[in-house]
C-alpha atoms as a PDB file:
ATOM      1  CA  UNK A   1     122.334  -1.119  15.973  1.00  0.00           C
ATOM      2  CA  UNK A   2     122.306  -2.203  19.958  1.00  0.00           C
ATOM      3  CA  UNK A   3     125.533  -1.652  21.441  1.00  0.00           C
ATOM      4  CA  UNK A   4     126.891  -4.253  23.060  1.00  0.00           C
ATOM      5  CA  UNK A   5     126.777  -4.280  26.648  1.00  0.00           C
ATOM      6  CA  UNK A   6     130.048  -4.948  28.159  1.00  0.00           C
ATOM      7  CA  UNK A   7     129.780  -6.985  31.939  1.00  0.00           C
ATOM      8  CA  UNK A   8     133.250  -7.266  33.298  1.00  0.00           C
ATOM      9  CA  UNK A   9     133.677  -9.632  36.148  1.00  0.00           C
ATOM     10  CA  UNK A  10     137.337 -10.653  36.455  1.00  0.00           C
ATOM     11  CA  UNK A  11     138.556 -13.664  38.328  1.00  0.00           C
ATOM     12  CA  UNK A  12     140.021 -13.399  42.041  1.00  0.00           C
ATOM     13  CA  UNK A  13     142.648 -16.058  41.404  1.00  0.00           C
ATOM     14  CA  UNK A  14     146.330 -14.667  41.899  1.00  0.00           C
ATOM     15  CA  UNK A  15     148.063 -14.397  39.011  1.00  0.00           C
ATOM     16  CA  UNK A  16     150.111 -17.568  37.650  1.00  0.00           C
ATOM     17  CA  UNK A  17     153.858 -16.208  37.016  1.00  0.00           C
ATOM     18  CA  UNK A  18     155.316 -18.523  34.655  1.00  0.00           C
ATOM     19  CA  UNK A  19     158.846 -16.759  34.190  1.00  0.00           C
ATOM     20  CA  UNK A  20     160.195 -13.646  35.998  1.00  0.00           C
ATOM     21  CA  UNK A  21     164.308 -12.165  36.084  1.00  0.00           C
ATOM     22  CA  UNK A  22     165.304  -8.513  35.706  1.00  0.00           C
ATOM     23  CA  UNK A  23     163.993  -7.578  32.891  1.00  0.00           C
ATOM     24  CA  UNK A  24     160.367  -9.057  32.009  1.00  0.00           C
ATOM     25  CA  UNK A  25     157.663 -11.333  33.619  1.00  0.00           C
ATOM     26  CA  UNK A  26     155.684 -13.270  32.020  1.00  0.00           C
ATOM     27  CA  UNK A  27     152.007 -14.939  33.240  1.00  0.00           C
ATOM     28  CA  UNK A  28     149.346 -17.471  31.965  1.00  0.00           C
ATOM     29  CA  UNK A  29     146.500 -15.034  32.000  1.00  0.00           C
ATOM     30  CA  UNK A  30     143.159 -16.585  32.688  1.00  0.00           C
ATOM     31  CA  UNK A  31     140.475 -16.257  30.633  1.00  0.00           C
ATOM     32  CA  UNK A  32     138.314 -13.365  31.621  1.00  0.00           C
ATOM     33  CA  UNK A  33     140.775 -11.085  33.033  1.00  0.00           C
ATOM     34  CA  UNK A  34     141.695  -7.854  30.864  1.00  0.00           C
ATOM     35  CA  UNK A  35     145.780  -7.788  29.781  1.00  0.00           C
ATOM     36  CA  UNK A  36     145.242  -3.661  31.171  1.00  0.00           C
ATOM     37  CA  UNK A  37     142.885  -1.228  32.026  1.00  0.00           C
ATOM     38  CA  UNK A  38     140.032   0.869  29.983  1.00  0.00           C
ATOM     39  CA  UNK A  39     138.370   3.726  31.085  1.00  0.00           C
ATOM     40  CA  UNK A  40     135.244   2.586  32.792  1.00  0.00           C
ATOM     41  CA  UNK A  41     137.093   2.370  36.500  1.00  0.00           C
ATOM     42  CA  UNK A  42     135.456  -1.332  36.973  1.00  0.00           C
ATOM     43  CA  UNK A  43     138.126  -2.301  33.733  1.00  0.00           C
ATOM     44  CA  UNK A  44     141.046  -1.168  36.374  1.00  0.00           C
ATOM     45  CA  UNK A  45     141.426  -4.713  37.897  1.00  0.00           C
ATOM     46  CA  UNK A  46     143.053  -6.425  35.427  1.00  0.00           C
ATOM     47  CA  UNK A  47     146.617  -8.087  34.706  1.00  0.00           C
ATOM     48  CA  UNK A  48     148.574  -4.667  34.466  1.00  0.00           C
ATOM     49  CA  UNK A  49     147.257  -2.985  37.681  1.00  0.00           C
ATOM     50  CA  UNK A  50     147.911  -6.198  39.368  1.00  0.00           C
ATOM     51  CA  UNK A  51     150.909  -6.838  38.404  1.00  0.00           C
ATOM     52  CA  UNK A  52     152.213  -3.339  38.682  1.00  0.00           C
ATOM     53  CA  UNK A  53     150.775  -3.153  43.144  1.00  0.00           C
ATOM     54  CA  UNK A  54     152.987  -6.290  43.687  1.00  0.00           C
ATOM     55  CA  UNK A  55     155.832  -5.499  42.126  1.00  0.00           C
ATOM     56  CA  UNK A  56     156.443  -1.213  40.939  1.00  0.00           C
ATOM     57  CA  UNK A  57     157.467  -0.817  37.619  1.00  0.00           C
ATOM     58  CA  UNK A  58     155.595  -2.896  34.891  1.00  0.00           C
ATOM     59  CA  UNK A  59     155.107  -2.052  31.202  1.00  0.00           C
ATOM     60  CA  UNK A  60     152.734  -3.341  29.199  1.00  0.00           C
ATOM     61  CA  UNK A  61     154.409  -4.787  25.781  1.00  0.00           C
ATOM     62  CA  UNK A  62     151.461  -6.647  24.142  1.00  0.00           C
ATOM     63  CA  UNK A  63     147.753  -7.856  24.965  1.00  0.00           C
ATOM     64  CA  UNK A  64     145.903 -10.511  24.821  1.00  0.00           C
ATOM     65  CA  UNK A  65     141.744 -10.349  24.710  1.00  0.00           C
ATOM     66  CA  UNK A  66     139.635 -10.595  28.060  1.00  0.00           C
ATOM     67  CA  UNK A  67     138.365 -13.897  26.733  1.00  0.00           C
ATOM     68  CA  UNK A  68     141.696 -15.550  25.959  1.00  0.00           C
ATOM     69  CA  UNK A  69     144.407 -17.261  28.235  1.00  0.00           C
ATOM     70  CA  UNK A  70     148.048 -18.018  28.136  1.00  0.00           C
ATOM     71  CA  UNK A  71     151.363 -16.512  28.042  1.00  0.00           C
ATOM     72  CA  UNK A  72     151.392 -12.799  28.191  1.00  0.00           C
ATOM     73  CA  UNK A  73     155.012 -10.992  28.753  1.00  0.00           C
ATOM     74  CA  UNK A  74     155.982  -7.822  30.718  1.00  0.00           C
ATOM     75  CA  UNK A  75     158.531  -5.731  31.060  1.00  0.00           C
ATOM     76  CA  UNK A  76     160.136  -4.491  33.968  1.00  0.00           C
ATOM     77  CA  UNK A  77     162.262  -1.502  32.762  1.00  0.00           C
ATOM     78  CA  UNK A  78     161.924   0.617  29.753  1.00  0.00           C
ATOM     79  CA  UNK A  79     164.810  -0.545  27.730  1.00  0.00           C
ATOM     80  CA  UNK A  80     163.330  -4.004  28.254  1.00  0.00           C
ATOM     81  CA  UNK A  81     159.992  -3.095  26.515  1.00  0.00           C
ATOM     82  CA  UNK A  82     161.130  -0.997  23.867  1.00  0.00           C
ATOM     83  CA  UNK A  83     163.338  -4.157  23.043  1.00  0.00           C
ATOM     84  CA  UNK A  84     160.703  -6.261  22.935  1.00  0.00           C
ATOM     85  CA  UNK A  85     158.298  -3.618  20.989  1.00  0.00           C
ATOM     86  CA  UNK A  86     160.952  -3.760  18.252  1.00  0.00           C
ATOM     87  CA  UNK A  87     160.829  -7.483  18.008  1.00  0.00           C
ATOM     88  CA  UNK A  88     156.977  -6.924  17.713  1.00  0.00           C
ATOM     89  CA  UNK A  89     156.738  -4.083  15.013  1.00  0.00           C
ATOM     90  CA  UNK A  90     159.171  -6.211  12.841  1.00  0.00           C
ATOM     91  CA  UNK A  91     157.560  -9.392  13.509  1.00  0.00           C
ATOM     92  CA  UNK A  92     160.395 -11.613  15.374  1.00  0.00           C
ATOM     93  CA  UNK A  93     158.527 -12.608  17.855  1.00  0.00           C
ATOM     94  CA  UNK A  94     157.249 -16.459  16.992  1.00  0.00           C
ATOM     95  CA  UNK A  95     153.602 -17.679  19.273  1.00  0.00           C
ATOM     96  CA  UNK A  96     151.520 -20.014  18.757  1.00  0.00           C
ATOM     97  CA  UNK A  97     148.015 -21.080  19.963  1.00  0.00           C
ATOM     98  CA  UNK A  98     145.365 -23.619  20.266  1.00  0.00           C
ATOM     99  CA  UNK A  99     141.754 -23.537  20.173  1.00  0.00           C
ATOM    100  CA  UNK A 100     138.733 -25.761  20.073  1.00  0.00           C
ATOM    101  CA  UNK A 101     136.650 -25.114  16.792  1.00  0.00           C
ATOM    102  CA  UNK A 102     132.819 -26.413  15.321  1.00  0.00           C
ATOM    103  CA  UNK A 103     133.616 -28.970  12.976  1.00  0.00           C
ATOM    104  CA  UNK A 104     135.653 -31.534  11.502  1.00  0.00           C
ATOM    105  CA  UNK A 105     138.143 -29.365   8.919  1.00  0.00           C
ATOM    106  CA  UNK A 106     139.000 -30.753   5.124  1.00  0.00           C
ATOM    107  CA  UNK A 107     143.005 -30.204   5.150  1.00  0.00           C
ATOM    108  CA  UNK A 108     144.764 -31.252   8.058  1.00  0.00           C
ATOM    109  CA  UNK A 109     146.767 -28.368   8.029  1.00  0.00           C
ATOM    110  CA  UNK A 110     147.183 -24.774   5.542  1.00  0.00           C
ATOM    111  CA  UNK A 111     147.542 -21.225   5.927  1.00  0.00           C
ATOM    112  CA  UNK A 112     144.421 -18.422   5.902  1.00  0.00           C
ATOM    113  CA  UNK A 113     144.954 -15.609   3.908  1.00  0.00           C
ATOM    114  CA  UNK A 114     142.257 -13.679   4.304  1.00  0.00           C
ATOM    115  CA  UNK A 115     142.484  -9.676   4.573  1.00  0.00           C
ATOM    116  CA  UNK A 116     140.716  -8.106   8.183  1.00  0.00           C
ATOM    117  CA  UNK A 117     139.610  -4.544   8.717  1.00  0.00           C
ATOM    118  CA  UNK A 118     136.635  -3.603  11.569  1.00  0.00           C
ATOM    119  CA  UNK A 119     132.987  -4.053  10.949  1.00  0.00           C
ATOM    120  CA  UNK A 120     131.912  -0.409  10.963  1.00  0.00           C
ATOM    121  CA  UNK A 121     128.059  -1.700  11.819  1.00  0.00           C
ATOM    122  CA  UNK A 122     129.092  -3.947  15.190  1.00  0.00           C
ATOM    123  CA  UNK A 123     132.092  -2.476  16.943  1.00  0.00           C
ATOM    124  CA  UNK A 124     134.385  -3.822  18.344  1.00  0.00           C
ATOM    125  CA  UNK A 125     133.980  -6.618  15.881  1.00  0.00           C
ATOM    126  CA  UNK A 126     136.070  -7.294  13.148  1.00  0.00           C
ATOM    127  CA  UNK A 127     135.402  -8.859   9.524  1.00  0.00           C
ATOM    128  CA  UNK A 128     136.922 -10.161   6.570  1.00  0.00           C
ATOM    129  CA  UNK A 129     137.107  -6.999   4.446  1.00  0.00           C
ATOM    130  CA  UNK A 130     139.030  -7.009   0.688  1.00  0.00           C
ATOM    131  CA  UNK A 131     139.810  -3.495   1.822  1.00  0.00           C
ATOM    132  CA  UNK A 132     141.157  -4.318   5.132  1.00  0.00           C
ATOM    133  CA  UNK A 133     145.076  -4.939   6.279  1.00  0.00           C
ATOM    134  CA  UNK A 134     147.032  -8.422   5.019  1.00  0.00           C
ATOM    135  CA  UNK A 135     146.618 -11.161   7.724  1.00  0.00           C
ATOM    136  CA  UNK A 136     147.724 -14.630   7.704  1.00  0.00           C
ATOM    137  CA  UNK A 137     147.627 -17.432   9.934  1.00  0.00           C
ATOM    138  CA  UNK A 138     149.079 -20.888   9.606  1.00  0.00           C
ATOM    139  CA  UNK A 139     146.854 -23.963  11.201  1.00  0.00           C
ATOM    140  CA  UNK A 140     147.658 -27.442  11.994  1.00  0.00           C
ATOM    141  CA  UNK A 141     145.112 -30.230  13.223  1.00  0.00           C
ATOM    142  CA  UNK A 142     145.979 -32.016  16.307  1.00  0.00           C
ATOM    143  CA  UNK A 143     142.914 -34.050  17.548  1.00  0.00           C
ATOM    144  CA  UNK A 144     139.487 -34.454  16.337  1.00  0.00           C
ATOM    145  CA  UNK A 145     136.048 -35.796  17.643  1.00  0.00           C
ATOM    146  CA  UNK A 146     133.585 -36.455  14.629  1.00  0.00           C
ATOM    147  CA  UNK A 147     131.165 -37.333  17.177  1.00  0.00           C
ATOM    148  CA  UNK A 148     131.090 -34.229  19.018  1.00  0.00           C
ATOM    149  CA  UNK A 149     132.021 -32.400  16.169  1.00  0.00           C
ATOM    150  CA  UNK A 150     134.967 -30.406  17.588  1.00  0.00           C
ATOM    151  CA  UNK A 151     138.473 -30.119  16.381  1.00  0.00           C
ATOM    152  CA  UNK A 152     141.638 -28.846  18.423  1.00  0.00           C
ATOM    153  CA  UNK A 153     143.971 -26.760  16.477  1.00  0.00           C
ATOM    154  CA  UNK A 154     147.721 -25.597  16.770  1.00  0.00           C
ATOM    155  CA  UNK A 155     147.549 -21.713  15.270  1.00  0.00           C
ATOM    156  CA  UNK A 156     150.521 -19.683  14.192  1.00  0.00           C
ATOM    157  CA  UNK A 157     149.553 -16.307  13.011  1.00  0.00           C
ATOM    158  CA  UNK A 158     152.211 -14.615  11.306  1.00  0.00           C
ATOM    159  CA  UNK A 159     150.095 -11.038  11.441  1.00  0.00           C
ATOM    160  CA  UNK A 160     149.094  -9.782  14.992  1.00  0.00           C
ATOM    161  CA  UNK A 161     145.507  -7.963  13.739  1.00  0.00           C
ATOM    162  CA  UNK A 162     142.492  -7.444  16.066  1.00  0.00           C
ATOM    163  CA  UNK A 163     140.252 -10.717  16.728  1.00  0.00           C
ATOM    164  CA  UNK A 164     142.919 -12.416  13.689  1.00  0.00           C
ATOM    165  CA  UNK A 165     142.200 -15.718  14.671  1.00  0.00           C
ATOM    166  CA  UNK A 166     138.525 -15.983  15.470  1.00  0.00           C
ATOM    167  CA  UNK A 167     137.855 -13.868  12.981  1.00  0.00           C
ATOM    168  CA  UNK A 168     139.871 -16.536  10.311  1.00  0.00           C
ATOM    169  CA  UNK A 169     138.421 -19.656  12.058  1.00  0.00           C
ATOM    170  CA  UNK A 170     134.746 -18.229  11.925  1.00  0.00           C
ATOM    171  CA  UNK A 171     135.300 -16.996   8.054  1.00  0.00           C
ATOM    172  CA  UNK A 172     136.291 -20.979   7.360  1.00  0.00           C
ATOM    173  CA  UNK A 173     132.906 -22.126   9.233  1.00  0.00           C
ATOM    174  CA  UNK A 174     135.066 -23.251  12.000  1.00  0.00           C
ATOM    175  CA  UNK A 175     134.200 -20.872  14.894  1.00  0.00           C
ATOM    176  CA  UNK A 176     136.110 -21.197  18.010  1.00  0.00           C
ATOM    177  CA  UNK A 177     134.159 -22.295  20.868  1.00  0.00           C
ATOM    178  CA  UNK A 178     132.563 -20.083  23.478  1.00  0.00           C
ATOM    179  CA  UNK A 179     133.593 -17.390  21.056  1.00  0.00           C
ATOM    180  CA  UNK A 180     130.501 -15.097  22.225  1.00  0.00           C
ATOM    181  CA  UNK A 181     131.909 -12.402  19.654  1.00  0.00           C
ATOM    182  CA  UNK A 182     131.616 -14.662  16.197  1.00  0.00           C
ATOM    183  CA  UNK A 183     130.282 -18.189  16.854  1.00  0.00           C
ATOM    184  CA  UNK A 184     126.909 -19.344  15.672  1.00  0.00           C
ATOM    185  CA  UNK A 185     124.907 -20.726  18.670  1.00  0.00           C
ATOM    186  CA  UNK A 186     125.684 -24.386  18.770  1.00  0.00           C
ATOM    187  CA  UNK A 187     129.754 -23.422  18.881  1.00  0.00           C
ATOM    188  CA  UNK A 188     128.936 -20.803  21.739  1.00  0.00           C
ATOM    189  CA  UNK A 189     126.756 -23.540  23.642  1.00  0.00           C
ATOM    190  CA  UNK A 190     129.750 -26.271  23.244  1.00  0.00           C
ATOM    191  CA  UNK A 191     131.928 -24.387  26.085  1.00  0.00           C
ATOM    192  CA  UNK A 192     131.505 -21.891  29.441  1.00  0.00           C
ATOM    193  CA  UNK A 193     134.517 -19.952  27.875  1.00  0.00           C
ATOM    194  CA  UNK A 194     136.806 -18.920  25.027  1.00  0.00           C
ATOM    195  CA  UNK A 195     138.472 -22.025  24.016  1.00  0.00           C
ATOM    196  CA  UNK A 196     141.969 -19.861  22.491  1.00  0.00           C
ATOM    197  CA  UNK A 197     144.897 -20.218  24.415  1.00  0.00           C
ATOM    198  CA  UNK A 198     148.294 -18.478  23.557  1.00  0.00           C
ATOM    199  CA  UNK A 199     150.528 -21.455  24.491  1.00  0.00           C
ATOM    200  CA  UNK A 200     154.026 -20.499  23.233  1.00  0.00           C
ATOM    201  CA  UNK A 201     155.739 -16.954  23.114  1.00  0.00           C
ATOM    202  CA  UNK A 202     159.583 -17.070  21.616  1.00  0.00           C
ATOM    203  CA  UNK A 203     161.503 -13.654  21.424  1.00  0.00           C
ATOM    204  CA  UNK A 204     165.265 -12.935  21.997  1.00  0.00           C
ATOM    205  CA  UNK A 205     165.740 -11.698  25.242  1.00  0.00           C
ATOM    206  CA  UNK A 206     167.168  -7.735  25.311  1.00  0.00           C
ATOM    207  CA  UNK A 207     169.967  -8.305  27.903  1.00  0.00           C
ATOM    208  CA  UNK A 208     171.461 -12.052  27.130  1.00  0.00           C
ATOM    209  CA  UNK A 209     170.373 -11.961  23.307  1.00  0.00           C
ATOM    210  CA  UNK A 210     169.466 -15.437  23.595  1.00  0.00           C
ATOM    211  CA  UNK A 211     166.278 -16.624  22.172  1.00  0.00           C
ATOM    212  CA  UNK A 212     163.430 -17.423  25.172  1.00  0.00           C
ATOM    213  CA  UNK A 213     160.862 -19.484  24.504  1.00  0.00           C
ATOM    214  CA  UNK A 214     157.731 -18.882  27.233  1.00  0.00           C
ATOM    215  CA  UNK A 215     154.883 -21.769  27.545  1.00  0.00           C
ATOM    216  CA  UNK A 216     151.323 -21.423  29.919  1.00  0.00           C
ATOM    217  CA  UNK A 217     149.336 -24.664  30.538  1.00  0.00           C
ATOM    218  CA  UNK A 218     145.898 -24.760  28.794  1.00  0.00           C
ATOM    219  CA  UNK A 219     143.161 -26.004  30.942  1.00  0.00           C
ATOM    220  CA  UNK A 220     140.449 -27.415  27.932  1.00  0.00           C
END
């Protein structure tokens, strides 16, 4: 197997804060940029670190991958992100996406229930795997260009496993765009980037227990 050669080169653009108060912060990552750091020192420039020099105290709560924008939340004290953690490990935290896929799909809308676990031959990759943890994701079509062959979807997942939703999309033979992990060539030629974009985040906010509903612009 040839490992895959990793060539990080984040963008310079200040951050876009979409929501800030005292106890999270929340930013429409751009695609490209790492949610926080790994251990090759080039990896340190990324949405944590920067964060974290411009305003102190930052914890991480969830991540998004390099290749995929939108809304990604902060927290700003401890109590804040083990809140929000909670939400997370008992899955009461509602998002949604959308994404730019090959091909015209057959049901305007449905759920994929299809079970995930890594691809022991290609790390970091993931697979469908009858072996692997449950996933599902719910999917509903909002535009579609037969002539370009292209769809845009709305995605809920209702699981939160690695690569969930490229990995589902590809399995259907509707590969997200620019997806340089999982699309055939064609798909990966149709866009310069990732076309998945975590548009909504909705959780119940720690201090005023009021549900919060986040949003990020999505630029394709």
């Amino acid at each position: 197997m040839t490992p895959r050669i990793f060539t990080y080169r984040p963008p310079a653009a200040a951050l876009e804060i979409i929501f800030q108060d005292d106890a999270y912060l929340a930013i429409n990552k751009p695609s490209g940029l790492l949610s926080n750091p790994g251990r090759d020192p080039v990896t340190h420039d990324c949405a944590l670190t920067r964060l974290q020099a411009r305003f102190g105290e930052i914890h991480l709560v969830h991540r998004l991958d390099c290749d995929t924008s939108g809304v990604l939340v902060f927290a700003k004290t401890k109590a804040a992100e083990s809140a929000l953690k909670k939400q997370l490990q008992y899955r009461q935290v509602a998002k949604t996406y959308e994404a730019l896929v090959w091909g015209l799909l057959a049901q305007p809308e449905g759920r994929i229930e299809l079970p995930i676990g890594p691809n022991p031959d290609d790390r970091p990759l993931q697979q469908i795997d009858q072996n692997g943890k449950a996933a599902v994701t719910d999917y509903r079509l909002l535009q579609a260009d037969g002539a370009a062959h292209w769809s845009r979807l709305s995605l809920a997942p209702q699981t939160g496993r690695t690569h969930q939703l490229r990995v589902h999309l590809n399995a259907l033979g509707h590969a997200i765009l620019g997806d340089t992990f999982y699309a055939h060539p064609e798909a990966l030629a149709m866009h310069s980037r990732l076309c998945l974009h975590a548009l909504t985040f909705s959780f119940e906010h720690f201090a005023t227990g009021q549900s919060l509903t986040l949003s990020a612009r999505n630029d394709f």
